[in-house]
N, C-alpha and C. Protein backbone atom coordinates (compact mmCIF):
# COMPACT_ATOMS: atom_id res chain seq x y z
N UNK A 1 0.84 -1.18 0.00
CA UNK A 1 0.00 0.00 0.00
C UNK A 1 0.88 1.24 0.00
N UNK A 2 0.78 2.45 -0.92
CA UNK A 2 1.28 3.34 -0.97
C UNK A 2 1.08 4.11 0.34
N UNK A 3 1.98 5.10 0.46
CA UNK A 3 2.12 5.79 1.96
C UNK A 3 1.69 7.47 0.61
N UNK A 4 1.35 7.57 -0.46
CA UNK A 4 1.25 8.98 -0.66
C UNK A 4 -0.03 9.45 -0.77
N UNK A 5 -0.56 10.23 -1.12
CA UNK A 5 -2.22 10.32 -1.49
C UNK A 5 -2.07 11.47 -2.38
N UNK A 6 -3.22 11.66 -3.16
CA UNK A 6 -3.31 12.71 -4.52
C UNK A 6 -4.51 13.60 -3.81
N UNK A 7 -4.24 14.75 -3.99
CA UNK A 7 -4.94 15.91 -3.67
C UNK A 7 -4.91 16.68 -5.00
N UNK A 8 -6.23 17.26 -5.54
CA UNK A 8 -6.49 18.24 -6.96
C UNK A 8 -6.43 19.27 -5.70
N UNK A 9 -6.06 20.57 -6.55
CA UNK A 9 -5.83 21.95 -6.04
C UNK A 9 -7.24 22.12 -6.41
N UNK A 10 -7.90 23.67 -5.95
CA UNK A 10 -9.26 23.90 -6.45
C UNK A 10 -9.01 24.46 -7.85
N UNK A 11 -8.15 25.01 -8.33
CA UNK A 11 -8.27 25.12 -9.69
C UNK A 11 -8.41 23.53 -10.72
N UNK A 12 -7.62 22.64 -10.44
CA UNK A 12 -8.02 21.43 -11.42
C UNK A 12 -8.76 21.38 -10.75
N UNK A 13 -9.81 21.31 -9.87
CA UNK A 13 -11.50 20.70 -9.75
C UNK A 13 -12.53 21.40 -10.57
N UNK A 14 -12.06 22.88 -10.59
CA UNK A 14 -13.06 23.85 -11.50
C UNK A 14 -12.40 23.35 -13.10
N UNK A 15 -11.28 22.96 -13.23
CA UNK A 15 -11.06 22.71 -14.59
C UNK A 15 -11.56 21.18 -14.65
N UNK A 16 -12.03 20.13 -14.18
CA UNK A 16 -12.66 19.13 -14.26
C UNK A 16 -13.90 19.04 -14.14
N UNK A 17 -14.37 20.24 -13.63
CA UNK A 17 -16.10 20.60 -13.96
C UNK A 17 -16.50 21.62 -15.11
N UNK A 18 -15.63 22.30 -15.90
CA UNK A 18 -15.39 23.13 -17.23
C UNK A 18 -15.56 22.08 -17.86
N UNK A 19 -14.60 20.77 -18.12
CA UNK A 19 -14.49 19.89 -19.02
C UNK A 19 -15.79 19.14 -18.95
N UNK A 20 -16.09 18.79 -18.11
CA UNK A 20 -17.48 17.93 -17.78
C UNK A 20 -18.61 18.83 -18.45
N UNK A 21 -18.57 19.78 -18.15
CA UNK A 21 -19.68 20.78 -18.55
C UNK A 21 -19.67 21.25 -20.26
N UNK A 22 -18.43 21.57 -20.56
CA UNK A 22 -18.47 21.58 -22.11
C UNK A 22 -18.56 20.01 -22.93
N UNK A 23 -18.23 19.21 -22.34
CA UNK A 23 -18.43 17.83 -23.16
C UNK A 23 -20.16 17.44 -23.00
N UNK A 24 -20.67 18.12 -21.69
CA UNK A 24 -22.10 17.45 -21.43
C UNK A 24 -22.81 18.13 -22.28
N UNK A 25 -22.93 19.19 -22.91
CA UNK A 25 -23.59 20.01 -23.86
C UNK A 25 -23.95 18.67 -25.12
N UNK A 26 -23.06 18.13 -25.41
CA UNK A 26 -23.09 17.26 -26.18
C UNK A 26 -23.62 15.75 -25.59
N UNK A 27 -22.88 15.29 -24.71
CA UNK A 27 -23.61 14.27 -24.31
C UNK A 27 -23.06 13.96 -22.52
N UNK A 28 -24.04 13.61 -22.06
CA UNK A 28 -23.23 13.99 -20.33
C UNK A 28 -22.57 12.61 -20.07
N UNK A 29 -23.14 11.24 -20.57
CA UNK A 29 -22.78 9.82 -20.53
C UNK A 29 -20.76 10.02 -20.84
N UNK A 30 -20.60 10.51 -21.82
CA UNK A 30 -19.27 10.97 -22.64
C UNK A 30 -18.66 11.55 -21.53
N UNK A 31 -18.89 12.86 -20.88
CA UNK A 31 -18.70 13.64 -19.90
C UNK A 31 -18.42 13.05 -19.28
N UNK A 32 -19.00 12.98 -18.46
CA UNK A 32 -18.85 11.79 -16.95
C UNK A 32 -17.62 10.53 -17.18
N UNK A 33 -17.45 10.06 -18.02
CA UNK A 33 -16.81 8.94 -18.53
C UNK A 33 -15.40 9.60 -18.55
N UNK A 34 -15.41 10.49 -19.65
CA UNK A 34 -14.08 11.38 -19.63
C UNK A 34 -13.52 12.02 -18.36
N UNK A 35 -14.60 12.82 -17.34
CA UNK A 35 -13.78 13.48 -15.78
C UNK A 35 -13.29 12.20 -15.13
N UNK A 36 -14.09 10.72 -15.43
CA UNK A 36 -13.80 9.86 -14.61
C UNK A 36 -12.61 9.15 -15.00
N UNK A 37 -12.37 9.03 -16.31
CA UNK A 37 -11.14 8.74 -16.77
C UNK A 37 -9.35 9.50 -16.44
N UNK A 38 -10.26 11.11 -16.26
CA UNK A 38 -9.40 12.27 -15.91
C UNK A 38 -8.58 11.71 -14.59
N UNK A 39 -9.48 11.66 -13.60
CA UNK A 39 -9.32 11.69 -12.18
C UNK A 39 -8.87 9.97 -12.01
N UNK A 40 -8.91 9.27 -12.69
CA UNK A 40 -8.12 7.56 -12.25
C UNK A 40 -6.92 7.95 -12.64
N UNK A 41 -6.92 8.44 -13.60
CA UNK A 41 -5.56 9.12 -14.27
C UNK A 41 -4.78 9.08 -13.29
N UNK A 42 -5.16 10.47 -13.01
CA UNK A 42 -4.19 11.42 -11.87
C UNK A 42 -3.72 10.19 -10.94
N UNK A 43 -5.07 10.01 -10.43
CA UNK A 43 -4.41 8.85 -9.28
C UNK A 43 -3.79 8.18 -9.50
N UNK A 44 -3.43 6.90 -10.64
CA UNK A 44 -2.17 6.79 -10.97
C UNK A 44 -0.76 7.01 -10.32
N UNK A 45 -1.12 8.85 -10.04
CA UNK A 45 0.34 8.91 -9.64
C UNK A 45 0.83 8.47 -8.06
N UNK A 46 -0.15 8.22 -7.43
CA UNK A 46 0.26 7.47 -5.95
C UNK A 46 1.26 6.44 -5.81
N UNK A 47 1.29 5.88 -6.99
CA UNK A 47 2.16 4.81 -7.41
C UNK A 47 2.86 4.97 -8.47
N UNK A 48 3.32 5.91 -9.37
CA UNK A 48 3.85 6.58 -10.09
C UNK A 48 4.28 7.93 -10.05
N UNK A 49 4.96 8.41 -9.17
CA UNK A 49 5.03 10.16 -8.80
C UNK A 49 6.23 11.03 -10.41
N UNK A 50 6.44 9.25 -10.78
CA UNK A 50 7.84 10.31 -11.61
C UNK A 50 7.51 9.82 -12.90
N UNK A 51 6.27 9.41 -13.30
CA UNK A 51 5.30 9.77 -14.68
C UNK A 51 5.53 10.56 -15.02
N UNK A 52 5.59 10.90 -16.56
CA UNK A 52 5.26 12.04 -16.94
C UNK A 52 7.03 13.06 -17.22
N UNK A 53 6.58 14.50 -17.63
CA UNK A 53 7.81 14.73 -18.24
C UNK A 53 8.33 15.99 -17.13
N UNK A 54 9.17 16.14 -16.63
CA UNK A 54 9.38 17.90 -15.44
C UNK A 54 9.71 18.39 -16.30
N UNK A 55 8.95 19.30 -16.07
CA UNK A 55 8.85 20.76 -16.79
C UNK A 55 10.05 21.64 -16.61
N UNK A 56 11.47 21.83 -17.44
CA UNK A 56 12.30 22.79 -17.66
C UNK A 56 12.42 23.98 -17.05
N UNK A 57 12.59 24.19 -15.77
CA UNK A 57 12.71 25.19 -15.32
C UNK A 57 13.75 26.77 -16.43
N UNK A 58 14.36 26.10 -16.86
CA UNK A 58 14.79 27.08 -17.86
C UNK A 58 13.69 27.76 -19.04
N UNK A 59 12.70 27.27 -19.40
CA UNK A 59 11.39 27.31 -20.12
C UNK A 59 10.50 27.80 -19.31
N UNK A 60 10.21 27.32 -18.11
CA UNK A 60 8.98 27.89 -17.03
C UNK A 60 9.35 28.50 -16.37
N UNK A 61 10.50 29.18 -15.69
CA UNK A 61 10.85 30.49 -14.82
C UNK A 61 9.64 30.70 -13.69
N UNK A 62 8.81 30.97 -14.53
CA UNK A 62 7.05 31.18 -13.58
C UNK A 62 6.90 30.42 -12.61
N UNK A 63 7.26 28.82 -12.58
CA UNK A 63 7.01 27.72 -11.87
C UNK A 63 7.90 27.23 -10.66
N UNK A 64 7.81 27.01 -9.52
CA UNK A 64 8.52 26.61 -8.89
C UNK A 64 9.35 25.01 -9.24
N UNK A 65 10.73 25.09 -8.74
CA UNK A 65 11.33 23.29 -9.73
C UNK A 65 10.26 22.49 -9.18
N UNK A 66 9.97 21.41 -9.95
CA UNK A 66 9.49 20.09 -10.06
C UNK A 66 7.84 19.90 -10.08
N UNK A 67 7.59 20.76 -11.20
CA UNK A 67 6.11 20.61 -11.79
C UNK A 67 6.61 19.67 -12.62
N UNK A 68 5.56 18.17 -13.26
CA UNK A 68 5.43 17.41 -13.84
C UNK A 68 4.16 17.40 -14.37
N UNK A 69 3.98 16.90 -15.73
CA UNK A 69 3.20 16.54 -16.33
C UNK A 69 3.13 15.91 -17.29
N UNK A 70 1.90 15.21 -17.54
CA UNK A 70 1.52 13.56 -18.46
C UNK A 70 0.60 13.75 -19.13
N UNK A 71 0.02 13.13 -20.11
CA UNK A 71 -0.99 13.04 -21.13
C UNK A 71 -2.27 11.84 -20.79
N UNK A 72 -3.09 12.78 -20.67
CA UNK A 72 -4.35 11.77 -20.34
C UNK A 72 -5.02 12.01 -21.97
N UNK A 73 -4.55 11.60 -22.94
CA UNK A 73 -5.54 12.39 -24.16
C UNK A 73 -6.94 12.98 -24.40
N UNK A 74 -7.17 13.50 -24.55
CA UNK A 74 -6.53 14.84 -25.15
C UNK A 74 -6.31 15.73 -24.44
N UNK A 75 -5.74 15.44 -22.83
CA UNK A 75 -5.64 16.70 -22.04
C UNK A 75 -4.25 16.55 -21.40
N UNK A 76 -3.94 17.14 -20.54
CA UNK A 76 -2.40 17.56 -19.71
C UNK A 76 -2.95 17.39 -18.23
N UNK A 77 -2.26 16.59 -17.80
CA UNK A 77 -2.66 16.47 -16.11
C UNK A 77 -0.84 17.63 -15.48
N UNK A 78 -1.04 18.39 -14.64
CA UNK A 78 -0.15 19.05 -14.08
C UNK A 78 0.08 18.44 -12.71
N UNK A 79 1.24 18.29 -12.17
CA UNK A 79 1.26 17.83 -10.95
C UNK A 79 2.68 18.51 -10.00
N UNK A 80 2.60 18.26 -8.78
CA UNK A 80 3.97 18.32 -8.31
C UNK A 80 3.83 17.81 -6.81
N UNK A 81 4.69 16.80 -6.66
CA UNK A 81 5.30 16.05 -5.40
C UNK A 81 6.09 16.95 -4.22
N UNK A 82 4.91 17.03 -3.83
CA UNK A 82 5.70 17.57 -2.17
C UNK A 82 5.77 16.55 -1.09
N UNK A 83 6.26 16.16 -0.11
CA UNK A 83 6.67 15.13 0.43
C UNK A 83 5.84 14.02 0.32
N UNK A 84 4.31 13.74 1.07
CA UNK A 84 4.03 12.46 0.63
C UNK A 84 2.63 12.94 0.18
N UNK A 85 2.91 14.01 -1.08
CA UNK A 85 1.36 14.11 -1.45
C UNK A 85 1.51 14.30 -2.63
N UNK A 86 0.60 13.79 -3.63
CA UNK A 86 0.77 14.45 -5.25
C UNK A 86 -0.06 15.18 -5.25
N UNK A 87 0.31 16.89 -5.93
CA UNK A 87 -0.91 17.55 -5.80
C UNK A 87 -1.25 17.61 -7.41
N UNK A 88 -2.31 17.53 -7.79
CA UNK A 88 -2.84 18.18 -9.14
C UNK A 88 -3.34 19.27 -9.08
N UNK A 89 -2.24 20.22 -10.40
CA UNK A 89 -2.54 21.33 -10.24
C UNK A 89 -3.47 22.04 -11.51
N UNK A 90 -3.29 21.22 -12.55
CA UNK A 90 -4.24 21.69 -13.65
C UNK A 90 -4.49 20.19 -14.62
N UNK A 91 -5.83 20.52 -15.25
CA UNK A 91 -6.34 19.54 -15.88
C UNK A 91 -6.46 20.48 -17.33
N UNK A 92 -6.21 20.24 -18.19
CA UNK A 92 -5.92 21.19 -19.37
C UNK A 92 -6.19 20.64 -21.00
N UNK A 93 -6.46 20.92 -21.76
CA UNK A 93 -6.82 20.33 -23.32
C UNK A 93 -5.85 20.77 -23.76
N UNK A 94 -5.05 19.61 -24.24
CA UNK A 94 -3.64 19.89 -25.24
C UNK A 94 -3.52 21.19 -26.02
N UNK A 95 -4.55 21.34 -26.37
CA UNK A 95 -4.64 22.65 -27.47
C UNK A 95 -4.95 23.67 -27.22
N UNK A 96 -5.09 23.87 -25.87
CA UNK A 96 -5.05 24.90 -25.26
C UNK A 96 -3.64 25.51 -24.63
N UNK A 97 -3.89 26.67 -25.37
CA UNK A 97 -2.10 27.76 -24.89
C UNK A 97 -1.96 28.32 -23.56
């Protein structure tokens, strides 16, 4: 049993109810399926903390070292490991800048 646990920041929860909400326009079955796919994702990283690619601090300046992030398609899960917690910090659509 892992000793870490995954915590979403409140910004990826409002960005996992954006996504839910623009996919449900279309169909909510899809929706639901996709946040739920989102969020097993993430968790994942309880047992995987070093998934995914760290983000270049020479490129991100903005970011404090050791933001990581992975591809849930078609979106970007953001994360970063502070002692025994993964936090998620954004849930994001690739194609979005």
């Amino acid at each position: 049993m892992s000793k870490y646990t995954v915590e979403f920041s409140h910004r990826a929860n409002e960005q996992l109810r954006s996504i839910f909400s623009y996919i449900a326009e279309d169909n909510a079955d899809v929706a639901l399926k996709m946040v739920d796919r989102l969020e097993v994702r993430a968790r994942w990283l309880v047992d995987a903390r070093l998934i995914g690619v760290e983000l270049p601090q020479n490129e991100y300046p903005f970011l404090r070292p050791g933001y990581r992030y992975f591809v849930s398609s078609p979106f970007l899960i953001f994360c970063r490991v502070i002692e025994k917690t993964v936090y998620i910090t954004h849930v994001i659509h690739a194609k979005r800048n």
